[in-house]
N, C-alpha and C. Protein backbone atom coordinates (compact mmCIF):
# COMPACT_ATOMS: atom_id res chain seq x y z
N UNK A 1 0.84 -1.18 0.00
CA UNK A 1 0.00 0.00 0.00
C UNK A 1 0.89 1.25 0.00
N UNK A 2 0.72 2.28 -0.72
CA UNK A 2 1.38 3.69 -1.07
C UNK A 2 0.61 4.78 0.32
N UNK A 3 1.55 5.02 0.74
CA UNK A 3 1.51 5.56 1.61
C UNK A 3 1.00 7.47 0.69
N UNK A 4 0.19 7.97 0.90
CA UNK A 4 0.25 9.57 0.54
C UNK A 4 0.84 10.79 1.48
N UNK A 5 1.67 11.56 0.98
CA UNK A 5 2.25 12.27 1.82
C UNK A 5 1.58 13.54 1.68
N UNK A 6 1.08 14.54 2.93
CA UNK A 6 0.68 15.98 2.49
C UNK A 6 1.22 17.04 1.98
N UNK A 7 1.13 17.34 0.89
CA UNK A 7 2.09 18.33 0.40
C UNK A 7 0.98 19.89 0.47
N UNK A 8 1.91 20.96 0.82
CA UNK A 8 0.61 21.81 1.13
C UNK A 8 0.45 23.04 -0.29
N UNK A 9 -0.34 23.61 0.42
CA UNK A 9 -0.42 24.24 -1.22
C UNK A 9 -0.13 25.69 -0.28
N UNK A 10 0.70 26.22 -1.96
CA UNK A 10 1.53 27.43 -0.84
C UNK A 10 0.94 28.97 -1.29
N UNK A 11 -0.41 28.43 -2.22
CA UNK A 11 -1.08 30.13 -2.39
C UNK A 11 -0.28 30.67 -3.87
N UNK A 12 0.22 29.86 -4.94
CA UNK A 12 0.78 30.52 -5.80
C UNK A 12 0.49 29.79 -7.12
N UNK A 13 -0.54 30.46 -7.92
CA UNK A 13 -0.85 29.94 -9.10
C UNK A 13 0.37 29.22 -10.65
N UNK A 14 0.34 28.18 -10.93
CA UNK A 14 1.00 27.58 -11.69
C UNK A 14 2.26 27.32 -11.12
N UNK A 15 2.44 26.93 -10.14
CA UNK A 15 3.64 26.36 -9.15
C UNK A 15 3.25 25.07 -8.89
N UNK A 16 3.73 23.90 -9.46
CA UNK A 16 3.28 22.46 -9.02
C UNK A 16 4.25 22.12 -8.01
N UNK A 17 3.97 21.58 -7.13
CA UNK A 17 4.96 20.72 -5.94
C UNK A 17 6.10 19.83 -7.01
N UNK A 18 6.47 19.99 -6.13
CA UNK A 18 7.95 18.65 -6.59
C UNK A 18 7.17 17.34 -6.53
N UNK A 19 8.01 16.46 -6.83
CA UNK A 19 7.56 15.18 -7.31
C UNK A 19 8.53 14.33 -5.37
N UNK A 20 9.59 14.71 -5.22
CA UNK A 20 10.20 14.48 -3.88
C UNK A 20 9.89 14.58 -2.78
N UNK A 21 10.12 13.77 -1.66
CA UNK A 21 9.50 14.35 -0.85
C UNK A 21 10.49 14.36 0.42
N UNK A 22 10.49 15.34 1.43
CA UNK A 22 11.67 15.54 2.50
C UNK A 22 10.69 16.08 3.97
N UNK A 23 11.56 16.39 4.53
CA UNK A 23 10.96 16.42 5.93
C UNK A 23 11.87 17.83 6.80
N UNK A 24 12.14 18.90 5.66
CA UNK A 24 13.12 19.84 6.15
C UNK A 24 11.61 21.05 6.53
N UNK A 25 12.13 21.27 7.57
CA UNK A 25 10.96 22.15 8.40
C UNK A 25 11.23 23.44 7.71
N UNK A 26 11.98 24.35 6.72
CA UNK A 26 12.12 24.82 5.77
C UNK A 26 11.82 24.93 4.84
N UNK A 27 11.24 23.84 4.42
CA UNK A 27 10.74 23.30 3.12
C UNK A 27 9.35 24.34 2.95
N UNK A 28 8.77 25.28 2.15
CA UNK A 28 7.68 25.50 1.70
C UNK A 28 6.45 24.87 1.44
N UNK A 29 6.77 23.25 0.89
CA UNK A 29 6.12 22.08 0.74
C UNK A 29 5.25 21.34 1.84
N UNK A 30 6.43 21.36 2.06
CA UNK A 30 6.29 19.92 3.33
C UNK A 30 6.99 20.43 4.71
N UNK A 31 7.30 21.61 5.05
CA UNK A 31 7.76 22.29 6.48
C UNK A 31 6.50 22.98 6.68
N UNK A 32 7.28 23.76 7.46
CA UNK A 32 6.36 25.00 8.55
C UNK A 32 6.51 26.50 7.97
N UNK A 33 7.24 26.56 6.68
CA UNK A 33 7.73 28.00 6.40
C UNK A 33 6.29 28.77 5.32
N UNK A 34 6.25 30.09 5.65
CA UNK A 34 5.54 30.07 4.52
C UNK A 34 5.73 31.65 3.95
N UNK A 35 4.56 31.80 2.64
CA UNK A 35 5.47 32.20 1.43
C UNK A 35 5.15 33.61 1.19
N UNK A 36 5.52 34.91 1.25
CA UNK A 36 4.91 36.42 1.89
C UNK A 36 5.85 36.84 1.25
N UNK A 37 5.21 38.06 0.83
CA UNK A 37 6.22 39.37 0.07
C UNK A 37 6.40 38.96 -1.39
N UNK A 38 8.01 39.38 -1.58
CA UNK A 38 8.52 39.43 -3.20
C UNK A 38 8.60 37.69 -3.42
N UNK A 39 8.00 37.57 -4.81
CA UNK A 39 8.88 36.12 -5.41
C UNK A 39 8.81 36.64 -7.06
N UNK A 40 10.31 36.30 -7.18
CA UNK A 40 10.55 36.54 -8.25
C UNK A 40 11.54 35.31 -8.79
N UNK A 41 12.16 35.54 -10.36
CA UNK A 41 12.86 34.36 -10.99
C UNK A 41 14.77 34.97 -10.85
N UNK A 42 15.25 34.18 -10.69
CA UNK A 42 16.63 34.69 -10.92
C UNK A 42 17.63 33.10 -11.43
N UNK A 43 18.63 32.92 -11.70
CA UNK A 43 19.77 31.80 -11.87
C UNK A 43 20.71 31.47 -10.83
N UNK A 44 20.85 30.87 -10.43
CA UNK A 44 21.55 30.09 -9.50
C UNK A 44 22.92 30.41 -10.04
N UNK A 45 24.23 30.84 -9.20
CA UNK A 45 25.34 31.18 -8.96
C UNK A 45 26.11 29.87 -8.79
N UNK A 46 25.66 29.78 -7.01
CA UNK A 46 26.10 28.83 -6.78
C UNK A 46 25.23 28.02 -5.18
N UNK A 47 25.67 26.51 -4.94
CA UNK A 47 25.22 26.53 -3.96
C UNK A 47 26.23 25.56 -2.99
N UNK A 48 26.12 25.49 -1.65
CA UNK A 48 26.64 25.27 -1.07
C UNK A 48 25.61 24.69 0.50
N UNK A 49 25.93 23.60 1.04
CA UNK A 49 25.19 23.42 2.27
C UNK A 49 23.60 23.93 2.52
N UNK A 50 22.89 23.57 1.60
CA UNK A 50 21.11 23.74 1.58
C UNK A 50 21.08 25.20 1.32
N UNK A 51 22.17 26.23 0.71
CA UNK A 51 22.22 27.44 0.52
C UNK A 51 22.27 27.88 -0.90
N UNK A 52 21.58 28.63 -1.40
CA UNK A 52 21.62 28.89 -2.92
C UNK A 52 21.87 30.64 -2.70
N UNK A 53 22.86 30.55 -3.85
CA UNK A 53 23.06 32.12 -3.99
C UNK A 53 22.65 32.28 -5.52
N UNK A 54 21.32 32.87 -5.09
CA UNK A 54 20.69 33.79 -6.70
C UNK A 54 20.72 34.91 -7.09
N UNK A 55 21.19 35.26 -8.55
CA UNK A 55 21.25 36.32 -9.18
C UNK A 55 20.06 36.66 -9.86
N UNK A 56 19.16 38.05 -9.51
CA UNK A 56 18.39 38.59 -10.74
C UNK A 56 18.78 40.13 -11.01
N UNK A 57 17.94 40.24 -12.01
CA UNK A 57 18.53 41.83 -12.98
C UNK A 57 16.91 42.23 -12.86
N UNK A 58 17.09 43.23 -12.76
CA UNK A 58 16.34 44.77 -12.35
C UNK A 58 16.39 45.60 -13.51
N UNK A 59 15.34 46.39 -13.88
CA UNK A 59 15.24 48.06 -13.94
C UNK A 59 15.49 48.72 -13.46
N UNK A 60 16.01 50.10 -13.46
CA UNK A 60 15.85 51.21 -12.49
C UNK A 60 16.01 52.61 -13.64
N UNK A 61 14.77 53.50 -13.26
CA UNK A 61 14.71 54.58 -14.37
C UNK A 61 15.71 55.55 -13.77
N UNK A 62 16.41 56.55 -14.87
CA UNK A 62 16.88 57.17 -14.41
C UNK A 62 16.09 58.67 -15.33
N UNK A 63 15.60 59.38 -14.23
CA UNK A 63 15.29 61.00 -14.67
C UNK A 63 15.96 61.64 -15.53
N UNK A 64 17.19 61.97 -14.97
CA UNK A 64 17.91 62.94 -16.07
C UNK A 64 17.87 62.33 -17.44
N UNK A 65 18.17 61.14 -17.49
CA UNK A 65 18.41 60.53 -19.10
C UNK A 65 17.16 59.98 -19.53
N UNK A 66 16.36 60.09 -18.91
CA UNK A 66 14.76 59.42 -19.21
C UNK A 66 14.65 58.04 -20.01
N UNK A 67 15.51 56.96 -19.47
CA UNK A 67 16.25 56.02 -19.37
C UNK A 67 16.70 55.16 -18.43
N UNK A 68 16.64 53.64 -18.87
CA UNK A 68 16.11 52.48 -17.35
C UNK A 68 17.82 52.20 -17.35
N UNK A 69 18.34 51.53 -16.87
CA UNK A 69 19.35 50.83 -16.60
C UNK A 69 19.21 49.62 -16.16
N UNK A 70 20.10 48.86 -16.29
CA UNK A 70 20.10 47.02 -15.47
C UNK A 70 21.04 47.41 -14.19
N UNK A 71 20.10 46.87 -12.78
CA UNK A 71 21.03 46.23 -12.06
C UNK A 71 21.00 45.04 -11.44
N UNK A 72 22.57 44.36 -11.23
CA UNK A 72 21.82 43.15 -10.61
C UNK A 72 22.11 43.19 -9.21
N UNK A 73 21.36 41.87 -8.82
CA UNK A 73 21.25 41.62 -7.60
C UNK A 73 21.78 40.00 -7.22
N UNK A 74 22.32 39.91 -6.30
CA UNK A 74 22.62 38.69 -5.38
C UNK A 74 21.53 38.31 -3.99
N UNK A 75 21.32 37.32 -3.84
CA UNK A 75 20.39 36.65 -2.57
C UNK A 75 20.43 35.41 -2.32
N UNK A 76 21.00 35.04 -0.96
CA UNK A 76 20.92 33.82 -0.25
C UNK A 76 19.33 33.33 -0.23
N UNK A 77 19.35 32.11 -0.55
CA UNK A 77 17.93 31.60 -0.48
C UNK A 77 18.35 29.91 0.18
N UNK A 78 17.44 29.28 0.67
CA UNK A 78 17.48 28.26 1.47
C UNK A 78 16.72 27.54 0.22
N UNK A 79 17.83 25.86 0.14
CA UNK A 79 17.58 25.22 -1.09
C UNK A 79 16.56 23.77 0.13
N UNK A 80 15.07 23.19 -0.20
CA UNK A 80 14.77 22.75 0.33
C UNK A 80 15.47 21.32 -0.26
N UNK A 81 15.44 19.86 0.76
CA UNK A 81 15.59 19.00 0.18
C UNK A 81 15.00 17.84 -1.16
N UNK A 82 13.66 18.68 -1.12
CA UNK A 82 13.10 17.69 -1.93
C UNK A 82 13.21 18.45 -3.66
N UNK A 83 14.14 19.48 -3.76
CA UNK A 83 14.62 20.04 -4.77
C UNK A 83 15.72 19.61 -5.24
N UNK A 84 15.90 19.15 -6.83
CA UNK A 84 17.31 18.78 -6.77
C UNK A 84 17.97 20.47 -8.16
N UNK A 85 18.68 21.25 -7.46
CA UNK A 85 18.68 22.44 -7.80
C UNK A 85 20.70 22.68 -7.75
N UNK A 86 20.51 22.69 -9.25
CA UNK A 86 22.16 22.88 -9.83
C UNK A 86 22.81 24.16 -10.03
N UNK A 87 24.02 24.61 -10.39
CA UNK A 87 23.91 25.75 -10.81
C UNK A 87 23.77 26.03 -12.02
N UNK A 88 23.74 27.34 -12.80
CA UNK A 88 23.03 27.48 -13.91
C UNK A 88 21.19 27.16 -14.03
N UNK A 89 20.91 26.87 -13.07
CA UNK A 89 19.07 26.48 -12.95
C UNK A 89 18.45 28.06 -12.67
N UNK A 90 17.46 27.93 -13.68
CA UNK A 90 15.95 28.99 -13.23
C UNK A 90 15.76 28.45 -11.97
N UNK A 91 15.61 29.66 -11.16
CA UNK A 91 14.55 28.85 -10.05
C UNK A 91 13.86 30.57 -9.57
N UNK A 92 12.69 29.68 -9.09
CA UNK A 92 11.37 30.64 -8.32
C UNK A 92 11.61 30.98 -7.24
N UNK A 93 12.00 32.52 -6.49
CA UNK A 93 12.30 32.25 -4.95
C UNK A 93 11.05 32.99 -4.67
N UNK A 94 10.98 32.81 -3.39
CA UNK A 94 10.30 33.82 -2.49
C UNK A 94 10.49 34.31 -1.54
N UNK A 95 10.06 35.75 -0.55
CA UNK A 95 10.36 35.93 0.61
C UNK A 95 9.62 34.76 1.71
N UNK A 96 10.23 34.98 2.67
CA UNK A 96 9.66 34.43 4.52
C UNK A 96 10.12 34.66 4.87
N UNK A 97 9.72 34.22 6.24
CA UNK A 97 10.70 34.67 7.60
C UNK A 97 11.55 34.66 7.68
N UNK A 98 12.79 35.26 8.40
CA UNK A 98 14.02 35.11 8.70
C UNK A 98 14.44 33.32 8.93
N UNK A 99 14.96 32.93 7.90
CA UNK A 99 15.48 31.29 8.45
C UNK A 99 16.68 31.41 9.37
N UNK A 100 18.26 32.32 9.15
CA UNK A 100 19.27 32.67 9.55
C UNK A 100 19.54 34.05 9.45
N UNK A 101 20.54 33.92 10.02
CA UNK A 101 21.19 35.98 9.94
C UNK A 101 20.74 36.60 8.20
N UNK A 102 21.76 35.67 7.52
CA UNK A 102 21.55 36.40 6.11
C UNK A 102 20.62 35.66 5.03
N UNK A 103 19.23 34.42 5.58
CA UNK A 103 18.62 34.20 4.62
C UNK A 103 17.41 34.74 5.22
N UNK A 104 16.71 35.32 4.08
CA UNK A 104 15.23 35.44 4.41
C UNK A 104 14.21 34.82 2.74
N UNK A 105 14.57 33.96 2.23
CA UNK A 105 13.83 33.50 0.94
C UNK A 105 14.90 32.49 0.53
N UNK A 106 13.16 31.96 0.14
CA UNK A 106 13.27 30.00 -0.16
C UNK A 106 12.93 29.93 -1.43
N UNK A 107 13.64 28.61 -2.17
CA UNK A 107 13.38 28.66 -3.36
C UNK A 107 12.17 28.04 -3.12
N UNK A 108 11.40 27.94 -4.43
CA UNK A 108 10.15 27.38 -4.93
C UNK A 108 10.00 26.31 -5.83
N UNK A 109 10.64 26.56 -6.62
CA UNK A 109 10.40 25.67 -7.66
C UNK A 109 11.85 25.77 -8.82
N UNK A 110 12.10 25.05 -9.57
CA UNK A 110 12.98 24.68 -10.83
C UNK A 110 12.23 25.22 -11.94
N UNK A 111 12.46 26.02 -12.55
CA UNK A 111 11.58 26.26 -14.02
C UNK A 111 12.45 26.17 -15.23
């Protein structure tokens, strides 16, 4: 008999759960964390110890030249286990709570 595991639904249209399943109280899925504020897409840098460092690129207008510019950005995000997340990968983050000093956003998903 197949046991079913609860996977929760995290309030975000066209985001399917992973197919994995883990038991990291972090996890968006299958923890206690949940999913508030900015989520946006960026590429994976690099990762290290359940830690993902993501890059995204920005707008920003500038007045005098009536003209946007690119900037980018860097962000620690907490990689859950039931993600298997490389570098060079799209991935979906989002804000939450403070997990550590310098993470506050979990990835979501692989796209």
């Amino acid at each position: 008999m197949v046991q079913k595991v609860h996977v929760k639904d995290i309030g975000i249209e066209g985001v399917n759960p992973p197919e994995n399943v883990c038991n990291d109280k972090k996890c968006p899925w299958h923890g206690e964390v949940r999913i508030r504020g900015f989520i946006f897409k960026g590429e994976v840098i690099r990762v290290k110890h359940g830690v993902a460092l993501v890059r995204f690129t920005r707008y920003h207008y500038i007045p005098k030249y009536e003209r946007y510019e690119i900037r980018v950005s860097k962000i620690k995000a907490h990689v859950p286990k039931c993600l298997n997340i490389n570098v060079g990968d799209k991935v979906l983050i989002g804000e939450t709570r403070p997990l550590s000093k310098t993470i506050r956003f979990v990835v979501i998903n692989k796209i």
